[in-house]
Structure formats: structure tokens, C-alpha cells
C-alpha atoms as a PDB file:
ATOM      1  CA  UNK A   1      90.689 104.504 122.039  1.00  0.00           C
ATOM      2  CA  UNK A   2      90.064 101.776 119.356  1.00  0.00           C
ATOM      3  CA  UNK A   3      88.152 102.599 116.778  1.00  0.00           C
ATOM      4  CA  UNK A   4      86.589 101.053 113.570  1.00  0.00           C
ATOM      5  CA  UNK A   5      85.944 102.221 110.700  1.00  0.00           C
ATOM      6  CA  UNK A   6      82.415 101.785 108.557  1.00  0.00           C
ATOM      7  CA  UNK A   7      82.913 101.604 105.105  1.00  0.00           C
ATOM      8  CA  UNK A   8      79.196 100.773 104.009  1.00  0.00           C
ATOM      9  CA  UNK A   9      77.893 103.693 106.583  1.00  0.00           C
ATOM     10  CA  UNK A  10      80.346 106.163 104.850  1.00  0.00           C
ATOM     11  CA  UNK A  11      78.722 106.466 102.161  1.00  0.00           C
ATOM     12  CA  UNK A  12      77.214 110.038 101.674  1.00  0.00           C
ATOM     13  CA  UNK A  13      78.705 110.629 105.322  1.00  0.00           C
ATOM     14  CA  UNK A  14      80.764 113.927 105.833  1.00  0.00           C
ATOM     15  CA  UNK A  15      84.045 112.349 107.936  1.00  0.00           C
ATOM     16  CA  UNK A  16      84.338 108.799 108.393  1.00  0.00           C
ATOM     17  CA  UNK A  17      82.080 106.427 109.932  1.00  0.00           C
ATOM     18  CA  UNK A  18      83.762 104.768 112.853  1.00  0.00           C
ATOM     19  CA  UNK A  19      82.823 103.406 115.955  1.00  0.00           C
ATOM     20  CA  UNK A  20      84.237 102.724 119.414  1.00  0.00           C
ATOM     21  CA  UNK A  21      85.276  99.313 120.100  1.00  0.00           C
ATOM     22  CA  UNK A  22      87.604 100.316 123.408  1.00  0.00           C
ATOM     23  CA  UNK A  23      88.465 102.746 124.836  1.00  0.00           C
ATOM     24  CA  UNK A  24      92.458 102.613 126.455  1.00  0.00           C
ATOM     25  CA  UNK A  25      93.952 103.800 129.467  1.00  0.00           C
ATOM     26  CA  UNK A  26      97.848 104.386 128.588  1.00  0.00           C
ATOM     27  CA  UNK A  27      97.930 105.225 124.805  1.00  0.00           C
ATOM     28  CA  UNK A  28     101.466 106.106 124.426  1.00  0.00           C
ATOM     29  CA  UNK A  29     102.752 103.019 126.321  1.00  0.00           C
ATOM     30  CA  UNK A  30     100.183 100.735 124.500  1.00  0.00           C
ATOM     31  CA  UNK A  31     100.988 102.074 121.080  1.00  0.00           C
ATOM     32  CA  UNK A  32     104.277 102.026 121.838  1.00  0.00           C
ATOM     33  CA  UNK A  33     104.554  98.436 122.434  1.00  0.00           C
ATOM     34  CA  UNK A  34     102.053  97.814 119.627  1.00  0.00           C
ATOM     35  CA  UNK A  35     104.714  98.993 117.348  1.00  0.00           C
ATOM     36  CA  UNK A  36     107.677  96.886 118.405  1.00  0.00           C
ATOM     37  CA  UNK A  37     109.269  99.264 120.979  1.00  0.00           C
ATOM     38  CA  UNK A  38     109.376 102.311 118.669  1.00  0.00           C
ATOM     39  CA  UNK A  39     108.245 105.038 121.253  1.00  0.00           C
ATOM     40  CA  UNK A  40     108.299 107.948 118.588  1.00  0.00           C
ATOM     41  CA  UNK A  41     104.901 105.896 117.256  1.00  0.00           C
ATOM     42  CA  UNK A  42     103.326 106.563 120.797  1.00  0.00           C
ATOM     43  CA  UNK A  43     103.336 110.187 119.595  1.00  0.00           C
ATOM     44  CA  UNK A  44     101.095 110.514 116.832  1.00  0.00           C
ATOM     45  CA  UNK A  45      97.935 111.917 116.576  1.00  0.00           C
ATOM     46  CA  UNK A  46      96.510 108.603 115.042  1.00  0.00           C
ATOM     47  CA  UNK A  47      97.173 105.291 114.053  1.00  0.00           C
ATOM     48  CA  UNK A  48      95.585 103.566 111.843  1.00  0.00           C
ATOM     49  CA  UNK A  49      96.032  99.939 111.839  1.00  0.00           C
ATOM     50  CA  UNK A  50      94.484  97.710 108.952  1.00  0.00           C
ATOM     51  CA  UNK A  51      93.612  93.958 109.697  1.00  0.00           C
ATOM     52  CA  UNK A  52      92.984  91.429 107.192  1.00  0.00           C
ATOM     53  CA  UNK A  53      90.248  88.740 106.871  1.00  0.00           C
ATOM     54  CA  UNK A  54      91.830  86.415 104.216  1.00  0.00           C
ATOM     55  CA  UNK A  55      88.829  84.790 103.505  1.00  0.00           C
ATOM     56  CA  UNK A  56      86.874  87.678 101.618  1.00  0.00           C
ATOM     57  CA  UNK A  57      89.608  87.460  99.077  1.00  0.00           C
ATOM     58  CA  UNK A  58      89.865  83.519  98.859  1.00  0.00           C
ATOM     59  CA  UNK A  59      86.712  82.825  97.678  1.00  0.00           C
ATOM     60  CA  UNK A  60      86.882  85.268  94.938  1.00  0.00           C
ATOM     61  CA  UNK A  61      90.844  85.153  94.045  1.00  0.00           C
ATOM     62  CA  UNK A  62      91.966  81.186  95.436  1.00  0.00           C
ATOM     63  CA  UNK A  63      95.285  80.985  95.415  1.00  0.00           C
ATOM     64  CA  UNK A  64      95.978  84.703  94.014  1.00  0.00           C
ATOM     65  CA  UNK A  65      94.228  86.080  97.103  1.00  0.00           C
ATOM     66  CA  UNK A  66      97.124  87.028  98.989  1.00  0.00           C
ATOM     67  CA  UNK A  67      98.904  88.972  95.986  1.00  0.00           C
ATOM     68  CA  UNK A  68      95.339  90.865  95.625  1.00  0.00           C
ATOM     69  CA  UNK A  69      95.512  91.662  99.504  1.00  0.00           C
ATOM     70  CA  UNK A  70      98.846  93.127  99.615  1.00  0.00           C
ATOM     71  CA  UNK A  71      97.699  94.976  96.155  1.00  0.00           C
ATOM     72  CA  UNK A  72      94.742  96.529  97.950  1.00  0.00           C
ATOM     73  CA  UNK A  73      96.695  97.125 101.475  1.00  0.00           C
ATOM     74  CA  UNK A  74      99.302  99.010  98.931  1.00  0.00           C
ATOM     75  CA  UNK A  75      97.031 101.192  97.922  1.00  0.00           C
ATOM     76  CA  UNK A  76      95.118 102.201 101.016  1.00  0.00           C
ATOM     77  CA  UNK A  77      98.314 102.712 102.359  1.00  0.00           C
ATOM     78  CA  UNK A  78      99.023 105.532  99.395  1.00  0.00           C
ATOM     79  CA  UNK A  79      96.243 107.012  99.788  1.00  0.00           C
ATOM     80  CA  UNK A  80      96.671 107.263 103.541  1.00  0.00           C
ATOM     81  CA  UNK A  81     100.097 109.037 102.522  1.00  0.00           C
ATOM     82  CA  UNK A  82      99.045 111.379 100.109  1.00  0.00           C
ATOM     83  CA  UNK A  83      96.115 112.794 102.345  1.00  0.00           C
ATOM     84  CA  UNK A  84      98.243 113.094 105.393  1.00  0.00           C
ATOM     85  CA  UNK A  85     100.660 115.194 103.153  1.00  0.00           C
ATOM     86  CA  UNK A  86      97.988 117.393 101.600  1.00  0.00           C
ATOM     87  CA  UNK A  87      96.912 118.012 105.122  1.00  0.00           C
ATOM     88  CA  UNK A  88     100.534 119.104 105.773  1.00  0.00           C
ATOM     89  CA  UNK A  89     101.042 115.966 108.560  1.00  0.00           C
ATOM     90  CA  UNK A  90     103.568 113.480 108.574  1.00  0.00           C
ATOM     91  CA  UNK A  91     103.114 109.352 108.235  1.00  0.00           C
ATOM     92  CA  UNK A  92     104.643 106.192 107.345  1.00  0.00           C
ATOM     93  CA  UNK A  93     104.192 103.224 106.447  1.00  0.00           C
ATOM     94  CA  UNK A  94     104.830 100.201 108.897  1.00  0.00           C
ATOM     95  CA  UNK A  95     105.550  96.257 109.072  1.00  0.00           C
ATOM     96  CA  UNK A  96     107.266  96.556 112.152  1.00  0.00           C
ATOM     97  CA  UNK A  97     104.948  95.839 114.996  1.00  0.00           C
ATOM     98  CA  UNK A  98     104.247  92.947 117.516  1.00  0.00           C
ATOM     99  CA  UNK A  99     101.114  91.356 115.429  1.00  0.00           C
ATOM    100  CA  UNK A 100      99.893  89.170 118.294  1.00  0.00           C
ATOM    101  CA  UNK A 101      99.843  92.533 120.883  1.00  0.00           C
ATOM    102  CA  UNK A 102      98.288  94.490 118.251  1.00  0.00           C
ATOM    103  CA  UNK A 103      95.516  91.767 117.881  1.00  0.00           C
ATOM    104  CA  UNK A 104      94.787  91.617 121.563  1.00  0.00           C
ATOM    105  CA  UNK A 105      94.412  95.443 121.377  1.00  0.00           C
ATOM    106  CA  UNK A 106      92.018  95.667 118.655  1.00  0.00           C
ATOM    107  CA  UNK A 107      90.273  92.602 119.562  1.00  0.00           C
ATOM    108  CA  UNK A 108      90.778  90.405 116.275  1.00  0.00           C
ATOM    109  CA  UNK A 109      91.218  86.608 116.765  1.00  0.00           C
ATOM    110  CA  UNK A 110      94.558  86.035 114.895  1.00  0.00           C
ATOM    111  CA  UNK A 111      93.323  83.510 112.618  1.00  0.00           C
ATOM    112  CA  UNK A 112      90.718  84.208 110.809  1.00  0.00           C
ATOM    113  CA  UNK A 113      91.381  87.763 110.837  1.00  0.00           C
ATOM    114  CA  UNK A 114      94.898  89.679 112.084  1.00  0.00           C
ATOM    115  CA  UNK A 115      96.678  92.667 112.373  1.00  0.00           C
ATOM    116  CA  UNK A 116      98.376  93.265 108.510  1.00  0.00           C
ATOM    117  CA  UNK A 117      99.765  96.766 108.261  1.00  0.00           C
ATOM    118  CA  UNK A 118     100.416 100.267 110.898  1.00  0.00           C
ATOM    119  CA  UNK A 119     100.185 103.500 109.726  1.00  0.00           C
ATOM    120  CA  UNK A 120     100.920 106.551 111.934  1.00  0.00           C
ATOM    121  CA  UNK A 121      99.684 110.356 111.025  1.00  0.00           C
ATOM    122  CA  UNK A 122     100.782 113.518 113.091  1.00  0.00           C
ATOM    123  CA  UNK A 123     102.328 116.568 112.702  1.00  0.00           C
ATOM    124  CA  UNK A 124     106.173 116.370 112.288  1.00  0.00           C
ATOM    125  CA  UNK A 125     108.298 117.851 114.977  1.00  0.00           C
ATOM    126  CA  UNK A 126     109.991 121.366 113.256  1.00  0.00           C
ATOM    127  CA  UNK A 127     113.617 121.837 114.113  1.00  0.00           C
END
């Protein structure tokens, strides 16, 4: 299903806060074409998708607020890495995926806030 994370009901959680947004029928088929046609994505065991909403960073940053957004979606994205490999599982990073599918899926407008970045996590295939 689609999930979303909590960040302010995290705090002193064990696990992440998330909730259910949707739940989908065909996951490897929808993931699959949320990632541009690359099947081996339909696979993992998650996928964490990160939208943007521009306008938390404009305010603050003006015209710097996109270099600050890419900054931060850098860094979640390393820190997505490096816990995936100290859990012994496999990721990547991704920019290939169809943005206006993936906003349909997780129910984002694509305007004022869109799909921005796809990350899966699984456990790499031995041999």
C-alpha cells in the first residue's frame, strides 16, 4: 500500500510513524510503471518515494529554495543508503520515474506538491 510517514509523531516512537493513505491491488505492476518501466523496482521490499512541497522552503530560502531542497533530498537520500547497508539490504537512488503516475499513486496534486525522488530497499539477489 501507500503509506506516509509522520515526522512530528516520531518523535520518542520506536519504528516510524506512518499511516495508510491506500492500499493497492497490483504492486509489482504499479511500481513498476511508477518507475519508468524498470520491472526489477517492482521487486523490492519497499519504496520509498519523497515528494516535495516547494513552498515550505520559499518562504524561508526565496530564490535559494530549490538548491536547499535538493540539499535536504541529498541527504535523506544518504541516510536512506547507509541504513539499508547496515541492515545488509540493497538500494538506490532514483530520478528515473514517470512523476505524473507516481503523483496519481500517492495522491499529491502536482503543483503545489509532486513526486521529487524514488528510493528502493530489498535484499539483493545472491548469485
Amino acid at each position: 500500500g501507500v503509506y506516509h510517514y509522520l515526522p512530528q509523531e516520531h518523535v520518542g516512537v520506536k519504528g516510524a510513524a506512518v499511516e495508510l493513505v491506500k492500499p493497492l491491488d497490483n504492486i509489482p505492476e504499479t511500481v513498476t510503471k511508477m518507475l519508468a518501466g524498470q520491472s526489477w523496482g517492482g521487486k523490492a521490499q519497499v519504496i520509498l518515494f519523497f515528494t516535495c512541497i516547494p513552498y515550505r522552503a520559499e518562504w524561508r530560502y526565496s530564490e535559494t529554495a530549490h538548491r536547499v531542497i535538493l540539499i535536504d533530498l541529498g541527504h535523506a537520500g544518504q541516510h536512506v543508503m547507509l541504513s539499508a547497508t547496515a541492515l545488509g539490504l540493497g538500494s538506490c537512488c532514483l530520478a528515473a520515474y514517470d512523476v505524473e503516475y507516481c503523483d496519481e499513486v500517492l495522491g499529491v496534486d502536482g503543483e503545489e506538491e509532486f513526486t521529487i525522488y524514488a528510493i528502493p530497499v530489498g535484499v539483493v539477489k545472491q548469485g
